[in-house]
C-alpha atoms as a PDB file:
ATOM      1  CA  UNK A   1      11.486  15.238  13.680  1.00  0.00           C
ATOM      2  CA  UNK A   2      10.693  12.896  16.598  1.00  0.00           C
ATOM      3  CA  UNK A   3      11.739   8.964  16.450  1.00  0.00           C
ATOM      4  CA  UNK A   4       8.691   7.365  17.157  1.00  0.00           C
ATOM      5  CA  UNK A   5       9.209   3.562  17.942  1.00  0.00           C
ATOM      6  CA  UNK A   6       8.322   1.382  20.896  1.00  0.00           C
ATOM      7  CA  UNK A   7       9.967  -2.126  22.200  1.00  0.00           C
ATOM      8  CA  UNK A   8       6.629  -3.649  20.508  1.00  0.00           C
ATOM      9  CA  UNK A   9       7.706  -3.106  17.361  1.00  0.00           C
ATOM     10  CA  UNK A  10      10.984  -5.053  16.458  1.00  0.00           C
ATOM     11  CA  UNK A  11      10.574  -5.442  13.032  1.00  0.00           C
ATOM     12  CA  UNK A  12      11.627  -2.033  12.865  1.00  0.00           C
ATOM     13  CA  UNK A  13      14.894  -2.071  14.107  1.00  0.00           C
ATOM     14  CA  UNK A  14      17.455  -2.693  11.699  1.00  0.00           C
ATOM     15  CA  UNK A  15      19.039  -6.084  12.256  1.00  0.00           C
ATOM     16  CA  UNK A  16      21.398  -6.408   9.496  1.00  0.00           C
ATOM     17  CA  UNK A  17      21.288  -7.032   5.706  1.00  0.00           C
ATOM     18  CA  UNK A  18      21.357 -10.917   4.239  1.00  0.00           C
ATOM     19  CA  UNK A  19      22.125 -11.632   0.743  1.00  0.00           C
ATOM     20  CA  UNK A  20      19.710 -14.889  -0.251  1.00  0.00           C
ATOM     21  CA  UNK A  21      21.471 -16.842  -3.031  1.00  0.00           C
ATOM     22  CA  UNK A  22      18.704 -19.207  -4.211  1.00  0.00           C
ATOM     23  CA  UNK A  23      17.046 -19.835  -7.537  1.00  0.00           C
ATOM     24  CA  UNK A  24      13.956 -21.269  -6.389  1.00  0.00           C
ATOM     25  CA  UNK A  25      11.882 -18.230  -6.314  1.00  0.00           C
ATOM     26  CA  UNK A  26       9.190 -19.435  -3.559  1.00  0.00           C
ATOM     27  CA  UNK A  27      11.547 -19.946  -1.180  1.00  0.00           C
ATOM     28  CA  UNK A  28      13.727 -17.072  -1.881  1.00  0.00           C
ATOM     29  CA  UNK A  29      10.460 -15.027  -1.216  1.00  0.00           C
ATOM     30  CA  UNK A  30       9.854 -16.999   2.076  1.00  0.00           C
ATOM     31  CA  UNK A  31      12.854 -16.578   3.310  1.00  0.00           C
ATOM     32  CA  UNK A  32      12.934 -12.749   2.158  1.00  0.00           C
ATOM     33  CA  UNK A  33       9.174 -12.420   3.988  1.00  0.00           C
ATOM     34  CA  UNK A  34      10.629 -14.100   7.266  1.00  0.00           C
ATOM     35  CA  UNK A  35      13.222 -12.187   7.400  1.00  0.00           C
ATOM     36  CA  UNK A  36      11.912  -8.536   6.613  1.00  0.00           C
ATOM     37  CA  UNK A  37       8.893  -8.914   9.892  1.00  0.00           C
ATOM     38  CA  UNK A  38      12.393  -9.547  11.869  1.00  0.00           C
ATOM     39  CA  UNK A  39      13.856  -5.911  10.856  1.00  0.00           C
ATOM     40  CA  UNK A  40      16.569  -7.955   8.393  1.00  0.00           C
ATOM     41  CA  UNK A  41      17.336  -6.133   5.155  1.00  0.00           C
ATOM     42  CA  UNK A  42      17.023  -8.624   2.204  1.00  0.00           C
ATOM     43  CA  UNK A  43      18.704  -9.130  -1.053  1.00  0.00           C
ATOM     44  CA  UNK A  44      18.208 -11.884  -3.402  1.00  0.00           C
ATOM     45  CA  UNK A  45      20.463 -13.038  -6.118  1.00  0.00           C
ATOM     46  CA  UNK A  46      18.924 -15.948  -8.770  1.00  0.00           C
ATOM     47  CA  UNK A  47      22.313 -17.609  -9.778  1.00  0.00           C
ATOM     48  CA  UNK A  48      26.051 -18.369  -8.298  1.00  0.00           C
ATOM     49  CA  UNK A  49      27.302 -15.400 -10.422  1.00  0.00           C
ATOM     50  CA  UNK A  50      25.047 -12.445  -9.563  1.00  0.00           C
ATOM     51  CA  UNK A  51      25.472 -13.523  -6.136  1.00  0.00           C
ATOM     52  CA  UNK A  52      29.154 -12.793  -6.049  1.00  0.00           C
ATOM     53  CA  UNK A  53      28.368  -9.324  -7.541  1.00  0.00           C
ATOM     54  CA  UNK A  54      25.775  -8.436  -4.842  1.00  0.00           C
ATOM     55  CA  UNK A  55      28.147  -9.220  -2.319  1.00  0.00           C
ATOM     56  CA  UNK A  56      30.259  -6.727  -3.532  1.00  0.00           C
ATOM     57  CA  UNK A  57      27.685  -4.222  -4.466  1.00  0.00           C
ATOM     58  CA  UNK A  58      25.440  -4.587  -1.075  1.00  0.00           C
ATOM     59  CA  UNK A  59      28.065  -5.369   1.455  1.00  0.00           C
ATOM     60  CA  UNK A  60      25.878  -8.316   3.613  1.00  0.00           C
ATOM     61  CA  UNK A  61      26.088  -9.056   6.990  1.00  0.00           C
ATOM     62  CA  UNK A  62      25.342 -12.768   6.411  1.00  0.00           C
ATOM     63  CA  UNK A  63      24.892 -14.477   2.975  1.00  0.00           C
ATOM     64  CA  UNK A  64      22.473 -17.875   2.954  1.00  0.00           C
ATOM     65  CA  UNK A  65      23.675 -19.998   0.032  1.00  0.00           C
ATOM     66  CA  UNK A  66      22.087 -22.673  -1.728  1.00  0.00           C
ATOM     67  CA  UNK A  67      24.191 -24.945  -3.568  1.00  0.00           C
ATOM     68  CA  UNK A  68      22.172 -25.767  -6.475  1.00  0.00           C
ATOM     69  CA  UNK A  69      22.558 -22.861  -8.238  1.00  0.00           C
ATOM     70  CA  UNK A  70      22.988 -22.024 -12.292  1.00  0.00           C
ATOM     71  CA  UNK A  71      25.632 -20.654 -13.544  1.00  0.00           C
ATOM     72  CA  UNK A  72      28.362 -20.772 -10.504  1.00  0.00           C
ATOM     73  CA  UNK A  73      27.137 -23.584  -7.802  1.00  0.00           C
ATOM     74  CA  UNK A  74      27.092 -22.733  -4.490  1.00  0.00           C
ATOM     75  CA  UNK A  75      30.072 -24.553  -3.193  1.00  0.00           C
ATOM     76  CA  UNK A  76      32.300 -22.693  -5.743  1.00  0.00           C
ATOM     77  CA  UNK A  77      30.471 -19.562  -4.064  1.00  0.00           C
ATOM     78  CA  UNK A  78      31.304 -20.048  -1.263  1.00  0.00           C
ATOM     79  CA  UNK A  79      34.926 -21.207  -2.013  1.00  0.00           C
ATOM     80  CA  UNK A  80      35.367 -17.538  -3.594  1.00  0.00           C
ATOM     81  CA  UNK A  81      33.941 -15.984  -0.677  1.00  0.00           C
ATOM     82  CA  UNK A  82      36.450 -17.274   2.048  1.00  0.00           C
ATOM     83  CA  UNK A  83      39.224 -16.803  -0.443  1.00  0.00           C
ATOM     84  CA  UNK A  84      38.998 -12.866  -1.227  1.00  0.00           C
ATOM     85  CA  UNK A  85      40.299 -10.641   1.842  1.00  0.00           C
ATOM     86  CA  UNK A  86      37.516  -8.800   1.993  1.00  0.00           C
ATOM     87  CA  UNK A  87      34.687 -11.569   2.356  1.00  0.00           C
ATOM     88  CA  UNK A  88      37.076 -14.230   4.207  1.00  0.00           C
ATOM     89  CA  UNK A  89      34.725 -13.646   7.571  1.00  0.00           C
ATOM     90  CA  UNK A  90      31.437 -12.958   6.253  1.00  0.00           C
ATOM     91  CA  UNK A  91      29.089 -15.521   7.735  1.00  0.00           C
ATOM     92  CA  UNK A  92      27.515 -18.136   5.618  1.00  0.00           C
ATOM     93  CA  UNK A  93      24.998 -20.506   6.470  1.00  0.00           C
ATOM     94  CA  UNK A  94      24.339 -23.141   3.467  1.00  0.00           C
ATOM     95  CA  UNK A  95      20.258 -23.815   2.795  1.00  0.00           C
ATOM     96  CA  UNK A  96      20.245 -26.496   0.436  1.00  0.00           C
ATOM     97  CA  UNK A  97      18.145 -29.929  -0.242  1.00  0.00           C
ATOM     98  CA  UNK A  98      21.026 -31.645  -0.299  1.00  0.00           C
ATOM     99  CA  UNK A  99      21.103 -33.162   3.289  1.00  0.00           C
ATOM    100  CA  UNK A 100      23.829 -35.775   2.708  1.00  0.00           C
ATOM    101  CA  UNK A 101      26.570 -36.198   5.410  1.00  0.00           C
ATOM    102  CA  UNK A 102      29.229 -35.709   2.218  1.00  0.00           C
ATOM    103  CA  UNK A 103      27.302 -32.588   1.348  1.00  0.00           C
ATOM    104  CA  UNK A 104      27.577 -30.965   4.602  1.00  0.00           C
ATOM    105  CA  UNK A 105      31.054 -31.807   4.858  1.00  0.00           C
ATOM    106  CA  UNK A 106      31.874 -30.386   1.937  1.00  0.00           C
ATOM    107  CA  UNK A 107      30.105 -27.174   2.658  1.00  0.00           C
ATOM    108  CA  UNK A 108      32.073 -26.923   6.382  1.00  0.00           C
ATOM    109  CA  UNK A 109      34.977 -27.560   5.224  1.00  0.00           C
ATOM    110  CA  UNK A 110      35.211 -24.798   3.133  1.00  0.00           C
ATOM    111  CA  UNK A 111      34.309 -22.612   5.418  1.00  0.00           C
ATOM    112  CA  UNK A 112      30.435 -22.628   5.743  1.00  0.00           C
ATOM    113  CA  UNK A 113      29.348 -21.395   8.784  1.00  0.00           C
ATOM    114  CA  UNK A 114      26.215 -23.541   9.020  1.00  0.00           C
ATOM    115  CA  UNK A 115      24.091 -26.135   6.876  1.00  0.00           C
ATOM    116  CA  UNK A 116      20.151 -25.867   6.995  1.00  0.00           C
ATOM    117  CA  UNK A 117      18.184 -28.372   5.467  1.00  0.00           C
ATOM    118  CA  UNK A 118      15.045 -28.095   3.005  1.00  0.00           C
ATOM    119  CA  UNK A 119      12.135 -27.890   3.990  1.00  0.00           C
ATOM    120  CA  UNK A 120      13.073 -26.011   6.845  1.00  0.00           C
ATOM    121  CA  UNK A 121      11.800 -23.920   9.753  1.00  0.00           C
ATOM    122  CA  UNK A 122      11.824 -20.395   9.394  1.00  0.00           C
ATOM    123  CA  UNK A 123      11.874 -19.442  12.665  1.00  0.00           C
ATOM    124  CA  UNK A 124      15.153 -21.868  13.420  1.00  0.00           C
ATOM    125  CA  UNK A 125      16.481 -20.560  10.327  1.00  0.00           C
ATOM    126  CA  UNK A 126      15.929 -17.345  11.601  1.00  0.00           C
ATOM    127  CA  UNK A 127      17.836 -18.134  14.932  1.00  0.00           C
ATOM    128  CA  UNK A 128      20.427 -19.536  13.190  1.00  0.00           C
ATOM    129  CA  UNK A 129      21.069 -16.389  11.174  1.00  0.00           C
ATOM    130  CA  UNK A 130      21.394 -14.662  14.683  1.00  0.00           C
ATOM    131  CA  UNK A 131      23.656 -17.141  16.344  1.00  0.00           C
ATOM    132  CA  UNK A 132      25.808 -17.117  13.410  1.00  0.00           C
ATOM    133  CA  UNK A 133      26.220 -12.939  13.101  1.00  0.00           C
ATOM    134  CA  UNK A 134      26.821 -13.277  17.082  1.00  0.00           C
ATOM    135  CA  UNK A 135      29.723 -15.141  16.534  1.00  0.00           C
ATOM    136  CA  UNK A 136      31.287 -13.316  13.710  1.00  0.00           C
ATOM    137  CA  UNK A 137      34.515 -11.362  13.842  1.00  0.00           C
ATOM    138  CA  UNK A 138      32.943  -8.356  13.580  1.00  0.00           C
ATOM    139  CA  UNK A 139      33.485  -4.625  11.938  1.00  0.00           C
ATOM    140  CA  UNK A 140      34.312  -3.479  15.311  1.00  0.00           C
ATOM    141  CA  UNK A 141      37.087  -6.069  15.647  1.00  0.00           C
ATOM    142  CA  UNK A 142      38.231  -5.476  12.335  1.00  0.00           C
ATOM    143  CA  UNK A 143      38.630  -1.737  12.811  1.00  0.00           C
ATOM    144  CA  UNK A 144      41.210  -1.957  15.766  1.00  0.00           C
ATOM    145  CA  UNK A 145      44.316  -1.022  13.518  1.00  0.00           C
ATOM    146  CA  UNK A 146      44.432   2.678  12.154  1.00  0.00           C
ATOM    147  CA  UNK A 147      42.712   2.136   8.497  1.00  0.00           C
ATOM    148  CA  UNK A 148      42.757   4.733   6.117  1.00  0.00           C
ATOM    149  CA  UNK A 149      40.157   5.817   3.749  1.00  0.00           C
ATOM    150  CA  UNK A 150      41.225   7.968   0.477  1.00  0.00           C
ATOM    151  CA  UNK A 151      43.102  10.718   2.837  1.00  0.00           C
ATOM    152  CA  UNK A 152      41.185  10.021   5.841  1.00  0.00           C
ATOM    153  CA  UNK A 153      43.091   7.941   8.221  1.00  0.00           C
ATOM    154  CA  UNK A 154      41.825   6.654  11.616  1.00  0.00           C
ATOM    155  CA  UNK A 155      43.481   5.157  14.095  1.00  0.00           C
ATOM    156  CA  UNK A 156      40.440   3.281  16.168  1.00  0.00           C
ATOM    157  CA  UNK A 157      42.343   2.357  19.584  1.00  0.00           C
ATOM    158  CA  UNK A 158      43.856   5.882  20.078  1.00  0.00           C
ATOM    159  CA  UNK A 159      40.989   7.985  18.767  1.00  0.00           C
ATOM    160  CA  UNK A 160      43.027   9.901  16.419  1.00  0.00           C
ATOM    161  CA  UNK A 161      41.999  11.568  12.592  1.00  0.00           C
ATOM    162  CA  UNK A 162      44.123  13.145   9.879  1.00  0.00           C
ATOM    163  CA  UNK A 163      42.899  13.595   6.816  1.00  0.00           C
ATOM    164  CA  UNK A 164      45.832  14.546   4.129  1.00  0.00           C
ATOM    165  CA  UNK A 165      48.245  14.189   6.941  1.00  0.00           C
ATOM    166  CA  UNK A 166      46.879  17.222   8.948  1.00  0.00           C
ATOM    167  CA  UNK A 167      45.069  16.028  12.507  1.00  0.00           C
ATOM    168  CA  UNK A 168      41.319  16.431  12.751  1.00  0.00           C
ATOM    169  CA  UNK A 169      39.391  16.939  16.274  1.00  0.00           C
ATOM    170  CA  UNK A 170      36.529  14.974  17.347  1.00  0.00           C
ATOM    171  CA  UNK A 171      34.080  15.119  19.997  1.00  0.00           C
ATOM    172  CA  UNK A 172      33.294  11.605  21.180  1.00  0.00           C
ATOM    173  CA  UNK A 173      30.106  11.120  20.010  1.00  0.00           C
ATOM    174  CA  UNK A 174      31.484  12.621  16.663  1.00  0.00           C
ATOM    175  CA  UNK A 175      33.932  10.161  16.548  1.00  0.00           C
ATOM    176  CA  UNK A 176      31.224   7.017  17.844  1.00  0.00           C
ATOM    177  CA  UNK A 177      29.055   8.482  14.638  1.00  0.00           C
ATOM    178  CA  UNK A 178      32.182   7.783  12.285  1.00  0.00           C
ATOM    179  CA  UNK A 179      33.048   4.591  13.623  1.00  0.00           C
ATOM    180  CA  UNK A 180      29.435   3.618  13.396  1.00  0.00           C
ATOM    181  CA  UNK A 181      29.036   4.599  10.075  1.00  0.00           C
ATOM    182  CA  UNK A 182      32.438   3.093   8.866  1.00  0.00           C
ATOM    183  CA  UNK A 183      31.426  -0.556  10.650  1.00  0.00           C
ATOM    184  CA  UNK A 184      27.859  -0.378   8.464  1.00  0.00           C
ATOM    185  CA  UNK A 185      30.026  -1.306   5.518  1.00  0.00           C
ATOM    186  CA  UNK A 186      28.237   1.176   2.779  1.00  0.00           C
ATOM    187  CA  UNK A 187      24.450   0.096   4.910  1.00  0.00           C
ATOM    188  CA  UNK A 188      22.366   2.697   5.139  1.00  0.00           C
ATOM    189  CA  UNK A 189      21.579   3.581   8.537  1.00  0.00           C
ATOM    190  CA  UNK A 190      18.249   5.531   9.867  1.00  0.00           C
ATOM    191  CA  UNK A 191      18.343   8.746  12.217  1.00  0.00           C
ATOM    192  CA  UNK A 192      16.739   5.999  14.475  1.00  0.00           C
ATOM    193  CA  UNK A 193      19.435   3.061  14.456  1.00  0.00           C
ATOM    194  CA  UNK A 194      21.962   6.114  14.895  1.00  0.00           C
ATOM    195  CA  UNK A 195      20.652   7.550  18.036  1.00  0.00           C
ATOM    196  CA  UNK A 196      20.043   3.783  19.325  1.00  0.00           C
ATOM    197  CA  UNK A 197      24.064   2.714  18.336  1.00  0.00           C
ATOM    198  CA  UNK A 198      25.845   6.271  19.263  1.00  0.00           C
ATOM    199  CA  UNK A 199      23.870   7.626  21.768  1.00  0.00           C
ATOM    200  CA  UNK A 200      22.216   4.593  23.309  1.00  0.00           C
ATOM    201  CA  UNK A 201      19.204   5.805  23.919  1.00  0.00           C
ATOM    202  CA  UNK A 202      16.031   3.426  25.012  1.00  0.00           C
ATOM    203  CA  UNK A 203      13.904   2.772  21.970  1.00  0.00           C
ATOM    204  CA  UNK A 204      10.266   3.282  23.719  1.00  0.00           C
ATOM    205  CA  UNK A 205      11.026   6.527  23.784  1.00  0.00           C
ATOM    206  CA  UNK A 206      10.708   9.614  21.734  1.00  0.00           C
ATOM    207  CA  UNK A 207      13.662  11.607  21.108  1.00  0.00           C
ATOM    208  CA  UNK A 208      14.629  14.468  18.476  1.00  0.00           C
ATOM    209  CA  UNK A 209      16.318  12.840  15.494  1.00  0.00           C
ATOM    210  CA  UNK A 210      17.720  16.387  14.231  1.00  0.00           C
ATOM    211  CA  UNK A 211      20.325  15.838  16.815  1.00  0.00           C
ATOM    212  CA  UNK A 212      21.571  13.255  14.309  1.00  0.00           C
ATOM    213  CA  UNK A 213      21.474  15.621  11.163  1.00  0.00           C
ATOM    214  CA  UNK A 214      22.967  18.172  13.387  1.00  0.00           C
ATOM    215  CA  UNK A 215      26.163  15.825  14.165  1.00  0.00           C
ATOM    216  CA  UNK A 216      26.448  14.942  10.731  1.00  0.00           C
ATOM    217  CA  UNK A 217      26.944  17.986   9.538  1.00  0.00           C
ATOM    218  CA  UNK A 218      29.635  18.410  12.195  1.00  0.00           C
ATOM    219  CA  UNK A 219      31.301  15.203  11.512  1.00  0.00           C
ATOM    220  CA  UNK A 220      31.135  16.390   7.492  1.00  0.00           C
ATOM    221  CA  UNK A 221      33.020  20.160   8.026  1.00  0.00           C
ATOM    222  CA  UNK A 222      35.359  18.541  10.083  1.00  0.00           C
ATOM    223  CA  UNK A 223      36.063  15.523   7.563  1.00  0.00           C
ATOM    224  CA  UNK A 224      36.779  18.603   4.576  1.00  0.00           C
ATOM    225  CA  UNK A 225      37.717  16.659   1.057  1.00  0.00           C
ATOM    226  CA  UNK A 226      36.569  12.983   2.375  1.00  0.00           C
ATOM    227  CA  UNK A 227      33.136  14.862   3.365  1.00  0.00           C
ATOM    228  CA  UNK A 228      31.271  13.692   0.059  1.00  0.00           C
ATOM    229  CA  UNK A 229      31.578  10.201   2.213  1.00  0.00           C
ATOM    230  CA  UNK A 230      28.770  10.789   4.445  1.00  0.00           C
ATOM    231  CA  UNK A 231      25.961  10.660   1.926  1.00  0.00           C
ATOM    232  CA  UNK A 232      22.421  11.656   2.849  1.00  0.00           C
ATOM    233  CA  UNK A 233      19.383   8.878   1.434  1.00  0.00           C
ATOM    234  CA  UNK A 234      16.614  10.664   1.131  1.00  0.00           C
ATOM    235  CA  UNK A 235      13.725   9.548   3.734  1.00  0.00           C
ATOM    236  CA  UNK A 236      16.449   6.664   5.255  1.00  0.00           C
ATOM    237  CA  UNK A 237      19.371   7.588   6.329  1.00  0.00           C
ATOM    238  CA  UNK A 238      22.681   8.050   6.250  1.00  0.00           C
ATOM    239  CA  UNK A 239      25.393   5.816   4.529  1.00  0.00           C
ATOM    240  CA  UNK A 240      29.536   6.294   4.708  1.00  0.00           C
ATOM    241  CA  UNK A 241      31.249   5.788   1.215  1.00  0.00           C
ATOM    242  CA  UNK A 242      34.298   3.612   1.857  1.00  0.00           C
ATOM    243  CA  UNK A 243      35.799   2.718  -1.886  1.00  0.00           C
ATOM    244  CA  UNK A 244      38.305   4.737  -3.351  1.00  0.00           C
ATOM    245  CA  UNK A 245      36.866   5.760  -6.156  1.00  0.00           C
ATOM    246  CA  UNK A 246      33.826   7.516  -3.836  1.00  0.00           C
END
């Protein structure tokens, strides 16, 4: 299997996944259209409430927020978000029709990364979204400390695996693949955004994607009982489990 893709083409590059809370359904699909010709993976939620579950569920990159919303308004959303550990840096940027100074306020001060106005540009929005995931504390800061993972603990800075206590050796690019895989966040990642993030290699090119399949299968022997983590989607990618119950 050959990666066929050329520096033409960036739509096909994955740039991240963004959750779009908003119940007006035109611009939700404007927003989702924009965003999918830039390589963005996009989920929309309708209401406050299923927007708090897809954060969980999809693990975004960036969530845009309206603040009119039913059920659970956006400022409560995003209130919830900064709160709870394990959304506290996810990047928001509020898209709203309310353009008062108050309003904005409001939404900063609780920890909004950005405010964009209706009616609104998509291609500023668009640069927005990328300024914004620029600046966020990213996975790869956040996995500095050792984490551990059902039995399989890693310590990042020193490049060291045990799982159930007993030490686990790593080539380099095994461990890069891991790390990679664990900063995704449950994001499925193609053989193509794999060879481009572990082995760097120049996207006009083609190069052998089994080399990926080949690694994984490495990285899964070594990794014994936390193996059923690296899970295989069919015709996509790969994907790295990370709850406790996986």
């Amino acid at each position: 299997m050959t990666a066929k893709r050329t520096a033409a083409a960036p739509s096909v590059r994955d740039q991240g996944r963004v959750l779009v809370i908003e119940d007006e359904k035109n611009i939700a699909e404007l927003v989702r259209y924009n965003l999918e010709r830039e390589g963005f993976q996009v989920v929309v939620a309708q209401n406050g409430e299923e927007g708090l579950r897809l954060v969980e569920q999809h693990h975004p990159d960036l969530v845009l927020l309206d603040l009119l919303l039913p059920r659970l308004d956006g400022l409560e959303v995003c209130r919830r978000l900064r709160q709870n550990d394990a959304t506290r840096l996810l990047p928001i940027i509020i898209l709203t029709a309310k353009a008062s100074e108050a309003d904005k306020v409001s939404g900063l001060e609780l920890g909004a990364d950005d405010y964009v106005t209706k009616p609104f540009s998509p291609r500023e929005l668009i640069a927005r979204i990328r300024v914004a995931l620029r600046r966020r504390p990213s996975a790869r800061a956040e996995l500095t400390a050792a984490s551990r993972i059902g039995t399989l603990e890693v310590d990042w800075e020193r490049h060291l695996v045990h799982v159930k206590g007993a030490p686990v050796r790593l080539t380099a690019k095994e461990f890069r693949l891991l790390r990679v895989l664990v900063e995704a966040r449950g994001r499925v990642l193609s053989r193509e955004a794999l060879l481009e993030r572990v082995w760097g290699y120049d996207p006009s090119l083609e190069i052998e994607t089994r080399t990926v399949d080949f690694h994984i299968s490495q990285l899964r022997q070594k990794l014994r009982t936390e193996a059923h983590r690296l899970v295989t989607v069919s015709g996509a990618g790969y994907r790295f489990l990370s709850g406790e119950s996986a």
